[in-house]
C-alpha atoms as a PDB file:
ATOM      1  CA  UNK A   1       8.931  15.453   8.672  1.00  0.00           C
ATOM      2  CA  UNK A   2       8.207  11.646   6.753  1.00  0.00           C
ATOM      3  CA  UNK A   3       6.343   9.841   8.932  1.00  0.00           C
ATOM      4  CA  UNK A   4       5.377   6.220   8.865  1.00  0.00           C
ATOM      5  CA  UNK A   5       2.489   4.616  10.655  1.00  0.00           C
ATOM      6  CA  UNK A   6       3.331   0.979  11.429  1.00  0.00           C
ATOM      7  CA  UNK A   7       2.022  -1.461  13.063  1.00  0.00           C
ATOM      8  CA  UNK A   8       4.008  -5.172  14.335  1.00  0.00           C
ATOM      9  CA  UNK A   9       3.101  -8.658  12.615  1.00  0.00           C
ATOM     10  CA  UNK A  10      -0.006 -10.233  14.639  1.00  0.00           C
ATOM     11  CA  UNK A  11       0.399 -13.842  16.290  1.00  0.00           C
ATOM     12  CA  UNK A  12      -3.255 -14.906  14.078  1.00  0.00           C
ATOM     13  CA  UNK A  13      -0.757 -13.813  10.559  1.00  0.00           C
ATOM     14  CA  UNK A  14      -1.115 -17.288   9.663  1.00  0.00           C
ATOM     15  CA  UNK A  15      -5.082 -17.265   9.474  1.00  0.00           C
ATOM     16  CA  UNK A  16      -4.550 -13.681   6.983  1.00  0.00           C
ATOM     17  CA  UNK A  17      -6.893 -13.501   4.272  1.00  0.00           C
ATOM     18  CA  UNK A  18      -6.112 -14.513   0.486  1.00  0.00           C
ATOM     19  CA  UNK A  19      -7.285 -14.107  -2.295  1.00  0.00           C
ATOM     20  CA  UNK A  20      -4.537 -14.116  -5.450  1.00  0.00           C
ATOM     21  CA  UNK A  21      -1.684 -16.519  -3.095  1.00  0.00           C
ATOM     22  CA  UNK A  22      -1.619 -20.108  -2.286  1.00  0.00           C
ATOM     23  CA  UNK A  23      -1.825 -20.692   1.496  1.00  0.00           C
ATOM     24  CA  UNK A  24       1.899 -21.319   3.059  1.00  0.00           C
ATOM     25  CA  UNK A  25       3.025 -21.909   6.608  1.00  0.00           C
ATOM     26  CA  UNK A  26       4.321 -18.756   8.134  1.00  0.00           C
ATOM     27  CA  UNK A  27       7.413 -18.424  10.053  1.00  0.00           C
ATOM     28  CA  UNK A  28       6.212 -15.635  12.709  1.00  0.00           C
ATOM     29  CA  UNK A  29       9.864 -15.188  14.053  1.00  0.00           C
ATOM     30  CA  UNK A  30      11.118 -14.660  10.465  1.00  0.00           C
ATOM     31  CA  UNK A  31       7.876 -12.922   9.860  1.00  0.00           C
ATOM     32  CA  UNK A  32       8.346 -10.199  12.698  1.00  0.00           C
ATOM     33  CA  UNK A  33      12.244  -9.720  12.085  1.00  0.00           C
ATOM     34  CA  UNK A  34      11.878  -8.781   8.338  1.00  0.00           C
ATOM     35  CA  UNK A  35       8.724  -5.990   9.262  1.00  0.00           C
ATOM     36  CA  UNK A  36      11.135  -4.958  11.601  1.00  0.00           C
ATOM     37  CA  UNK A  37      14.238  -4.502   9.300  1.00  0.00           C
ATOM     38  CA  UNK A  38      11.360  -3.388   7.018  1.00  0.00           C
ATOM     39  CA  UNK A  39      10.989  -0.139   9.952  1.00  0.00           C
ATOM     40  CA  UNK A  40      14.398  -0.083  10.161  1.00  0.00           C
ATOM     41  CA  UNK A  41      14.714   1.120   6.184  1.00  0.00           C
ATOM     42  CA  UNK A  42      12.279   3.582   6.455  1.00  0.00           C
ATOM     43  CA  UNK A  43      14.666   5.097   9.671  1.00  0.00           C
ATOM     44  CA  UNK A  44      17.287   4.521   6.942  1.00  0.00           C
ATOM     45  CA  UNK A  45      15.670   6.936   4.236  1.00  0.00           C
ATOM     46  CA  UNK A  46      14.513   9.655   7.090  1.00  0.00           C
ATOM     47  CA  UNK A  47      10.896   8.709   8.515  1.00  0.00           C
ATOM     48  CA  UNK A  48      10.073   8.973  11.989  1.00  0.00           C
ATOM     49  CA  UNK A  49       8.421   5.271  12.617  1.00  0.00           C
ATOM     50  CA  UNK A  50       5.262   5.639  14.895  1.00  0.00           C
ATOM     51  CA  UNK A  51       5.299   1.881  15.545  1.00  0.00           C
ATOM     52  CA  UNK A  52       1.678   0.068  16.922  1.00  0.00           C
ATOM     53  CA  UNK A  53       1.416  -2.758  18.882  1.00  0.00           C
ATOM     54  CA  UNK A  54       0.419  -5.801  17.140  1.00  0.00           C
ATOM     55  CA  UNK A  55      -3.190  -6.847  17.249  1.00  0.00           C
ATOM     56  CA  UNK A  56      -3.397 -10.960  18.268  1.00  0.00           C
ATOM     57  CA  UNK A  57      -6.985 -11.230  17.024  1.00  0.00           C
ATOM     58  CA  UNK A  58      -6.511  -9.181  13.972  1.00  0.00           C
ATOM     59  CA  UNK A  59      -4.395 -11.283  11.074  1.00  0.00           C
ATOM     60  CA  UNK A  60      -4.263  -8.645   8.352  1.00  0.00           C
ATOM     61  CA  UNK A  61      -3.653  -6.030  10.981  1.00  0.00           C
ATOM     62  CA  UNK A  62       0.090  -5.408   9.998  1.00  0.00           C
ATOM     63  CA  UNK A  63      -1.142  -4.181   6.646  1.00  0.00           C
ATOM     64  CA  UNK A  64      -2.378  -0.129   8.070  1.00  0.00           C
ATOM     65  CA  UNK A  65      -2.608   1.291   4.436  1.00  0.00           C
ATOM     66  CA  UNK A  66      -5.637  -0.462   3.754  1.00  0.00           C
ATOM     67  CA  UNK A  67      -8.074   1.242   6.339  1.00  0.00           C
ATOM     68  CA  UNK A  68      -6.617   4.520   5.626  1.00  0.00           C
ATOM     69  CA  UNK A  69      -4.858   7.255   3.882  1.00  0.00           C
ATOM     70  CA  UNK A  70      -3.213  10.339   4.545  1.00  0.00           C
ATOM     71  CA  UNK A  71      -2.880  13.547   2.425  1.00  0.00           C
ATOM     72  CA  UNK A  72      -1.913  17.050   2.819  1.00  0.00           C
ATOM     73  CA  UNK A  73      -5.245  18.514   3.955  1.00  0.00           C
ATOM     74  CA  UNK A  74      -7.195  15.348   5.588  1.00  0.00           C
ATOM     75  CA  UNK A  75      -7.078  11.760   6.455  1.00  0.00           C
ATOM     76  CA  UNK A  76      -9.507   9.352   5.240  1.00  0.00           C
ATOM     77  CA  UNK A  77     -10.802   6.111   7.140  1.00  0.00           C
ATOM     78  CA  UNK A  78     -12.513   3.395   4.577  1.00  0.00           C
ATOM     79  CA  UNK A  79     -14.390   0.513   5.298  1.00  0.00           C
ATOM     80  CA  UNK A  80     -12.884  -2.641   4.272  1.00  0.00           C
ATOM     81  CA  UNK A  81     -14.006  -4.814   1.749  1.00  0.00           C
ATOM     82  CA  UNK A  82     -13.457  -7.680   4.013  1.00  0.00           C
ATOM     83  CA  UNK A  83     -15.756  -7.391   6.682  1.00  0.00           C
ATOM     84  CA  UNK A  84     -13.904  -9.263   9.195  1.00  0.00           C
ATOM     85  CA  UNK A  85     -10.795  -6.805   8.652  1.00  0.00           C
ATOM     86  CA  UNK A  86     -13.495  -3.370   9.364  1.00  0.00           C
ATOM     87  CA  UNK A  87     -12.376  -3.636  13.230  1.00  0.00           C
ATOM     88  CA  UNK A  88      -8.549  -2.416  12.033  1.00  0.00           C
ATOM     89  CA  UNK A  89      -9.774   1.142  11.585  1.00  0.00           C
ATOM     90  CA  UNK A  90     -10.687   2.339  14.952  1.00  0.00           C
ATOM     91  CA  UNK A  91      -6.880   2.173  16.653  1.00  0.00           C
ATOM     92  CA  UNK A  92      -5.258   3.449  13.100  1.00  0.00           C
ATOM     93  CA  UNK A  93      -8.077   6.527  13.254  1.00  0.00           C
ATOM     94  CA  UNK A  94      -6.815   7.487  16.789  1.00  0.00           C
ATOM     95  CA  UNK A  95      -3.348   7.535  15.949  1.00  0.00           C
ATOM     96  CA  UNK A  96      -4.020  10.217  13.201  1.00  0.00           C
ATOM     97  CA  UNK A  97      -6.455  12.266  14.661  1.00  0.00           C
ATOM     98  CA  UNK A  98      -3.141  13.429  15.996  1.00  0.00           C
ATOM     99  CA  UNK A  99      -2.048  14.939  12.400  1.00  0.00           C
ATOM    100  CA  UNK A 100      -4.779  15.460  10.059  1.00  0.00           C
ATOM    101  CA  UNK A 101      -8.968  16.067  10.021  1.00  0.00           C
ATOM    102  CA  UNK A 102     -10.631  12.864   9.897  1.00  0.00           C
ATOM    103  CA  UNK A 103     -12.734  12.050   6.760  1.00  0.00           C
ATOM    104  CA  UNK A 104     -15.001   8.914   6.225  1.00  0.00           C
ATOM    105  CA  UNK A 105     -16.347   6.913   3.617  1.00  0.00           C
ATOM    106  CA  UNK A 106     -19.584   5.015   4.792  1.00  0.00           C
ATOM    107  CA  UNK A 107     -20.881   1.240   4.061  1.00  0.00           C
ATOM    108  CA  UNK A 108     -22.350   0.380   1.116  1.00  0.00           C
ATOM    109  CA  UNK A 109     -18.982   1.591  -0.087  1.00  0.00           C
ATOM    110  CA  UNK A 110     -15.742  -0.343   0.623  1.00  0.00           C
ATOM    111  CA  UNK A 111     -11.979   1.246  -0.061  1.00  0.00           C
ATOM    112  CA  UNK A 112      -9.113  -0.282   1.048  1.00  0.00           C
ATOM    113  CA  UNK A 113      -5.805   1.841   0.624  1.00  0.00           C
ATOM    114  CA  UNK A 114      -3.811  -0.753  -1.371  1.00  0.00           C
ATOM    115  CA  UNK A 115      -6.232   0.388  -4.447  1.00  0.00           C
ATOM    116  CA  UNK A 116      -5.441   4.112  -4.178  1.00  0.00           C
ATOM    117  CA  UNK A 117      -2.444   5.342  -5.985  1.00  0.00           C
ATOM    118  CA  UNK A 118      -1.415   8.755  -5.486  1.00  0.00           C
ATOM    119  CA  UNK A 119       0.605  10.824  -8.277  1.00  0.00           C
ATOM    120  CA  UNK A 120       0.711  14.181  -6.896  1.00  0.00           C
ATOM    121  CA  UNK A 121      -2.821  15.825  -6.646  1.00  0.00           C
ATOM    122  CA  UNK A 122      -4.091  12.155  -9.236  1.00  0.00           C
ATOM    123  CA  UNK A 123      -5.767  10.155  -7.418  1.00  0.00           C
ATOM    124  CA  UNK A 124      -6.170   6.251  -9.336  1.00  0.00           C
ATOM    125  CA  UNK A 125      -8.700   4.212  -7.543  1.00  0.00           C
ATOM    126  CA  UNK A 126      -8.654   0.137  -7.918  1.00  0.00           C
ATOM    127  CA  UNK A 127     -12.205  -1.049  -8.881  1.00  0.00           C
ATOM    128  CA  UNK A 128     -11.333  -4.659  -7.179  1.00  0.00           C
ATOM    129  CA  UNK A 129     -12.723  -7.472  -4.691  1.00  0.00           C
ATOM    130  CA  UNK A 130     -12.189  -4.650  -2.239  1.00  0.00           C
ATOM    131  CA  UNK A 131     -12.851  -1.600  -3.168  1.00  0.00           C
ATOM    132  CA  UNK A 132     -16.269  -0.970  -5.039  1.00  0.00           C
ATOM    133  CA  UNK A 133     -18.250   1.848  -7.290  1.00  0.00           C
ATOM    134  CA  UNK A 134     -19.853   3.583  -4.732  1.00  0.00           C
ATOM    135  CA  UNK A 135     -16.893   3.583  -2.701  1.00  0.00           C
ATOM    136  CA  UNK A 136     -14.821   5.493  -5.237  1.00  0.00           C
ATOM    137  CA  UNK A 137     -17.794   7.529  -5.711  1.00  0.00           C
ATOM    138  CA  UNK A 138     -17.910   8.999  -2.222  1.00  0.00           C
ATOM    139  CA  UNK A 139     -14.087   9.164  -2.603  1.00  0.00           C
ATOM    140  CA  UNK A 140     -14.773  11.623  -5.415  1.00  0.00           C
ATOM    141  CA  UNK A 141     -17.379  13.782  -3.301  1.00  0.00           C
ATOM    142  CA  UNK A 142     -14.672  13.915  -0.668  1.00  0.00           C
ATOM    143  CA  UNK A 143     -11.659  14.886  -2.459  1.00  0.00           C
ATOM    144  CA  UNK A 144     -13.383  17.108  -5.228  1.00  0.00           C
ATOM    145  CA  UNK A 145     -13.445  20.252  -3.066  1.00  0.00           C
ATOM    146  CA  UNK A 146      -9.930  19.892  -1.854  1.00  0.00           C
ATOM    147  CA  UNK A 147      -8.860  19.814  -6.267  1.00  0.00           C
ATOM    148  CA  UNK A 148      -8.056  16.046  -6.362  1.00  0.00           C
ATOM    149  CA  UNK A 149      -9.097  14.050  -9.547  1.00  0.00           C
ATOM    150  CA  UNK A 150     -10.015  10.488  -8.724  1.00  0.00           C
ATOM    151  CA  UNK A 151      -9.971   7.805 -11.710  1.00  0.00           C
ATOM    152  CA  UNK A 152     -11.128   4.663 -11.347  1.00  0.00           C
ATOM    153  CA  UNK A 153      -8.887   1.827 -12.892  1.00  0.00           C
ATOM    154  CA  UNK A 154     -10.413  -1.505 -13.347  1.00  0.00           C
ATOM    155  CA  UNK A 155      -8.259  -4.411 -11.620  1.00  0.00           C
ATOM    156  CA  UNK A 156      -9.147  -8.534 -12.599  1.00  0.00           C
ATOM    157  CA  UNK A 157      -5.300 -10.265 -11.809  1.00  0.00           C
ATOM    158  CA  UNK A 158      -4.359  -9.237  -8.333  1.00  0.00           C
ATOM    159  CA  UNK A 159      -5.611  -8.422  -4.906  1.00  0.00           C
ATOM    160  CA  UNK A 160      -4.886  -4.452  -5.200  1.00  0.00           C
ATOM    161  CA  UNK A 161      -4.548  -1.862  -7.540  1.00  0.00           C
ATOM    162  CA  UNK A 162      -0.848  -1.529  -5.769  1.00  0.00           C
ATOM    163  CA  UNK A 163       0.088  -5.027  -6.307  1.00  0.00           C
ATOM    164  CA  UNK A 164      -0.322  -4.461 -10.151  1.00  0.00           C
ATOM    165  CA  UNK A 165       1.585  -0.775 -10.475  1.00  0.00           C
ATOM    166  CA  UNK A 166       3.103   1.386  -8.214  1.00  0.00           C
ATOM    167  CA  UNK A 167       4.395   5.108  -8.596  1.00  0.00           C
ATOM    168  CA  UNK A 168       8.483   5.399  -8.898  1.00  0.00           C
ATOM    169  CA  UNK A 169       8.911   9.303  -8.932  1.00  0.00           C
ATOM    170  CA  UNK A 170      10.138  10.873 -12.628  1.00  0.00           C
ATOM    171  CA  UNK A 171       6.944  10.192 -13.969  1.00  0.00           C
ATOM    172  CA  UNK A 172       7.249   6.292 -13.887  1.00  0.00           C
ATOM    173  CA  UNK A 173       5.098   3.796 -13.079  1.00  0.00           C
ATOM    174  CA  UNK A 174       6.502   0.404 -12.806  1.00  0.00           C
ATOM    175  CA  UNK A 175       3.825  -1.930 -13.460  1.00  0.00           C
ATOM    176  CA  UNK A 176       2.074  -5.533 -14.245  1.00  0.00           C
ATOM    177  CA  UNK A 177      -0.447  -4.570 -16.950  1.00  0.00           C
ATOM    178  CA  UNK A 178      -1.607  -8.052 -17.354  1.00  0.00           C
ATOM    179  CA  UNK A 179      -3.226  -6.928 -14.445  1.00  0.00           C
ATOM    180  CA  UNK A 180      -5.440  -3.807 -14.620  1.00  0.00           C
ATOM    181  CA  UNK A 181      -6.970  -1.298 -17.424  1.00  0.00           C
ATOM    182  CA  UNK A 182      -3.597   0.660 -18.173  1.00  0.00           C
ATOM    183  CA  UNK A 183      -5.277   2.655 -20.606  1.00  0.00           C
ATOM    184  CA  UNK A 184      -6.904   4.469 -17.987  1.00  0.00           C
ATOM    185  CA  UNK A 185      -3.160   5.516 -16.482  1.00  0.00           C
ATOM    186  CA  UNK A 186      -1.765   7.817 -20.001  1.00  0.00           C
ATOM    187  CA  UNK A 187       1.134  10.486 -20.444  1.00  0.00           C
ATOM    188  CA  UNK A 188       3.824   8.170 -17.948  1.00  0.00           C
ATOM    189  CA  UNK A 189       6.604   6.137 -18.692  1.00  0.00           C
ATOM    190  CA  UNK A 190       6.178   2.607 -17.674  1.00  0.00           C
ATOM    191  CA  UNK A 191       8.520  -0.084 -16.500  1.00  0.00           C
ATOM    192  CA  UNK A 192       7.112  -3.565 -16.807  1.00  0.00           C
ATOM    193  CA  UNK A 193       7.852  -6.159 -14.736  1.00  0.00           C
ATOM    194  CA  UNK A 194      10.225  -8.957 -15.553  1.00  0.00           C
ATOM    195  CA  UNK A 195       7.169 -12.217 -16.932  1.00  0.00           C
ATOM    196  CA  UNK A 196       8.720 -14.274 -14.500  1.00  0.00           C
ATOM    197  CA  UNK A 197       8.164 -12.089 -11.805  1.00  0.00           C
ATOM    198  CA  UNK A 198       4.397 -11.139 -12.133  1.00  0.00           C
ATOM    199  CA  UNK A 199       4.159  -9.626  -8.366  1.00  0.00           C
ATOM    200  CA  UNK A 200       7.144  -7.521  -8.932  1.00  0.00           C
ATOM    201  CA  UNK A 201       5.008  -4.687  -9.135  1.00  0.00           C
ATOM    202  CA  UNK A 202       4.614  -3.280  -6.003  1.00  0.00           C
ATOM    203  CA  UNK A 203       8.164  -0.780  -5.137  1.00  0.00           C
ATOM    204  CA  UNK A 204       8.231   1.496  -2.130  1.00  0.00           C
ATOM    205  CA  UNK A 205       9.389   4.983  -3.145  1.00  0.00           C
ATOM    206  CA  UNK A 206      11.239   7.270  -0.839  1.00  0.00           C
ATOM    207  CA  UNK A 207      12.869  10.439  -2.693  1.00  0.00           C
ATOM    208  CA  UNK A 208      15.436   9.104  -4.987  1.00  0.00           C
ATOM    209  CA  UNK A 209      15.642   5.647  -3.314  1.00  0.00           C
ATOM    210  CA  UNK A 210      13.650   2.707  -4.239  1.00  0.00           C
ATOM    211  CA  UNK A 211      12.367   0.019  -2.165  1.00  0.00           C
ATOM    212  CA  UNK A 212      11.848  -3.751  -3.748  1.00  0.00           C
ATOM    213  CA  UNK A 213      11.469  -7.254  -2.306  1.00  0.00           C
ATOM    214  CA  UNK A 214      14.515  -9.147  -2.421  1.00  0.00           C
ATOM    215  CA  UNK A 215      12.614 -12.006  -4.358  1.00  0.00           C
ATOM    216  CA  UNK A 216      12.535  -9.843  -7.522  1.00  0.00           C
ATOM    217  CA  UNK A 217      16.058  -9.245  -8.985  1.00  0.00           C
ATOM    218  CA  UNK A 218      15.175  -9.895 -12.539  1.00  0.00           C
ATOM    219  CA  UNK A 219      12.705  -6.682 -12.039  1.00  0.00           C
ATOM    220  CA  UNK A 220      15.458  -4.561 -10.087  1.00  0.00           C
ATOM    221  CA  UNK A 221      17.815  -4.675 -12.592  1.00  0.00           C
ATOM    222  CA  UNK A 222      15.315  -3.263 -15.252  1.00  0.00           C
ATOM    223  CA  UNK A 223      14.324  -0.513 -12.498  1.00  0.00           C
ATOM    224  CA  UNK A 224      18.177   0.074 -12.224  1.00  0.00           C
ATOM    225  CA  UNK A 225      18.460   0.210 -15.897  1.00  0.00           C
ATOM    226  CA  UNK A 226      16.135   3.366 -16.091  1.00  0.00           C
ATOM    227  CA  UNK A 227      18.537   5.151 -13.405  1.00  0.00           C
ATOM    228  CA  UNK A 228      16.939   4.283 -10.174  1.00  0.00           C
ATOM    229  CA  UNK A 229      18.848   3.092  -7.133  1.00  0.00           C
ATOM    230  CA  UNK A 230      17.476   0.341  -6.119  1.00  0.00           C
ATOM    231  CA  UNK A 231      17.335  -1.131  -2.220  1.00  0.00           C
ATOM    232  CA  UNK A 232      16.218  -4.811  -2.123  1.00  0.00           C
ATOM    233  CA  UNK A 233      14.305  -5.869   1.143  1.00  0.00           C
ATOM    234  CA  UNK A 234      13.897  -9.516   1.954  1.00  0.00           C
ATOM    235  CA  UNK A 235      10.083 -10.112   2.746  1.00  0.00           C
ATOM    236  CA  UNK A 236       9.660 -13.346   2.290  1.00  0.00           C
ATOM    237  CA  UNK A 237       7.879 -14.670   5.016  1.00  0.00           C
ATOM    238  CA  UNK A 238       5.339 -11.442   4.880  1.00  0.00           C
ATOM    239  CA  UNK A 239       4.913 -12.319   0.837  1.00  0.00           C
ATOM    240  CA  UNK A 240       2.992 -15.402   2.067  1.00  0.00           C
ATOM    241  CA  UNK A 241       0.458 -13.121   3.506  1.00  0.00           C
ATOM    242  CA  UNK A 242      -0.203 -11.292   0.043  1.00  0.00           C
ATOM    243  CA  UNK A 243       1.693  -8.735   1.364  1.00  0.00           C
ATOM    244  CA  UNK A 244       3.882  -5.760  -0.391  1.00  0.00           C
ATOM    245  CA  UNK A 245       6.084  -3.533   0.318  1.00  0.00           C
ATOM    246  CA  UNK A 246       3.587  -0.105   0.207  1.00  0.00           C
ATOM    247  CA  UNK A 247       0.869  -2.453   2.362  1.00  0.00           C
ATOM    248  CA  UNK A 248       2.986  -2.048   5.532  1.00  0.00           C
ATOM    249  CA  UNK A 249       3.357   1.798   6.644  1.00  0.00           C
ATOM    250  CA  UNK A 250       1.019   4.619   5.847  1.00  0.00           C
ATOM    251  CA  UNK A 251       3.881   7.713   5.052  1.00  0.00           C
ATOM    252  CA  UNK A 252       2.911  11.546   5.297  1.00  0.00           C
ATOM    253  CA  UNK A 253       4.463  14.172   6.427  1.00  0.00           C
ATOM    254  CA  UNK A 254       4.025  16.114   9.472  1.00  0.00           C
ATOM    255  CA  UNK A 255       5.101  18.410  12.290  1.00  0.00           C
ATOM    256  CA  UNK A 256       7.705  17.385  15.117  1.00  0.00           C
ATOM    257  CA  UNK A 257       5.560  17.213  17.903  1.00  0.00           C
END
């Protein structure tokens, strides 16, 4: 069964990290209603949400891709590039010693999740602020035994590999490539992203259904053009916190317990 790991917006959002956005003051009402109609889509489209409290010390915490990801065989726990962020992994590690093997990569290398893009058994790591060399190196050692290919993709314009291209299903990739070394991504069909909507990048896909931020209609109707149906989200408030719409679940499938 689909399920997503989520986790609720933390009072401290307003003190989150950035990097690529210009600070903004964050409505945390607003803020916590749109994660939770974000939850509420992922119901929509068939996932079983395991929901976490929110963590009032941790700012970033709402974003549980980045200290982890989930595959078929294994689950792997990163440290994050920003060090004040590393305390995120322990509770997100508990909750999926429940599904999968646990599987860590070790300081001096950094990973966060928002730089790994999955295509099947592919495997494209963002070489970013966050994640390093020798963190996709370990990566590789990891994976290599369980026949996963791990490319690293140089990123200079955004925060995450994620926020520049994102995987759409029918062997498209709907991306910024202002923002990272495409060439390193061949043999896909690409959507670009409307100019005016640089951070349009980063889609949610679920089956047949696509997932975009509400903010971004000249970039949904180009998706739409190409034969996707399109679901806009409004994530406003949660944008001001550098956040997309792939940032806020971790999705892999599992058993009914």
């Amino acid at each position: 069964m689909l399920t997503a790991i989520t986790r609720g917006v933390s009072p401290a959002m307003g003190n989150c990290q950035l990097t690529f956005v210009a600070r903004a003051p964050i409505d945390l009402a607003k803020a916590v209603e749109q994660h939770r109609a974000y939850e509420r889509l992922l119901e929509k489209f068939g996932a079983r949400v395991i929901s976490l409290p929110a963590e009032p010390s941790l700012a970033d915490s709402m974003f549980v891709e980045d200290p982890a990801m989930v595959l078929d065989e294994l689950a792997l726990v990163f440290p994050l590039g920003t060090e004040s962020r590393r305390t995120e992994a322990a509770s997100i590690a508990k909750v999926l010693t429940r599904f999968r093997e646990l599987k860590y990569v070790q300081l001096p290398g950094t990973v966060e999740g928002g730089d790994i893009l999955r295509i099947g058994r592919q495997l494209f790591a963002g070489l970013s602020k966050r994640t390093n060399e020798e963190g996709i190196r370990q990566l590789q050692l990891i994976l290599e035994e369980h026949s996963y290919t791990v490319t690293a993709v140089p990123v200079t314009g955004c925060l995450h590999l994620k926020s520049a291209v994102t995987f759409l299903g029918r062997n498209t990739l709907l991306a910024n490539r202002e923002w990272f070394d495409a060439s390193c991504m061949s043999g896909f069909e690409w959507i670009d992203v409307a100019p005016e909507e640089p951070h349009a990048a980063n889609a949610l896909a679920l089956g047949d259904a696509v997932i975009l931020p509400a903010s971004f209609p000249l970039t949904r109707a180009r998706i739409a053009e190409r034969g996707f149906e399109v679901f806009p989200l409004d994530i406003s408030e949660l944008q001001k916190a550098e956040s997309g719409l792939t940032c806020s679940s971790l999705l892999f499938d599992a058993k009914i317990e």
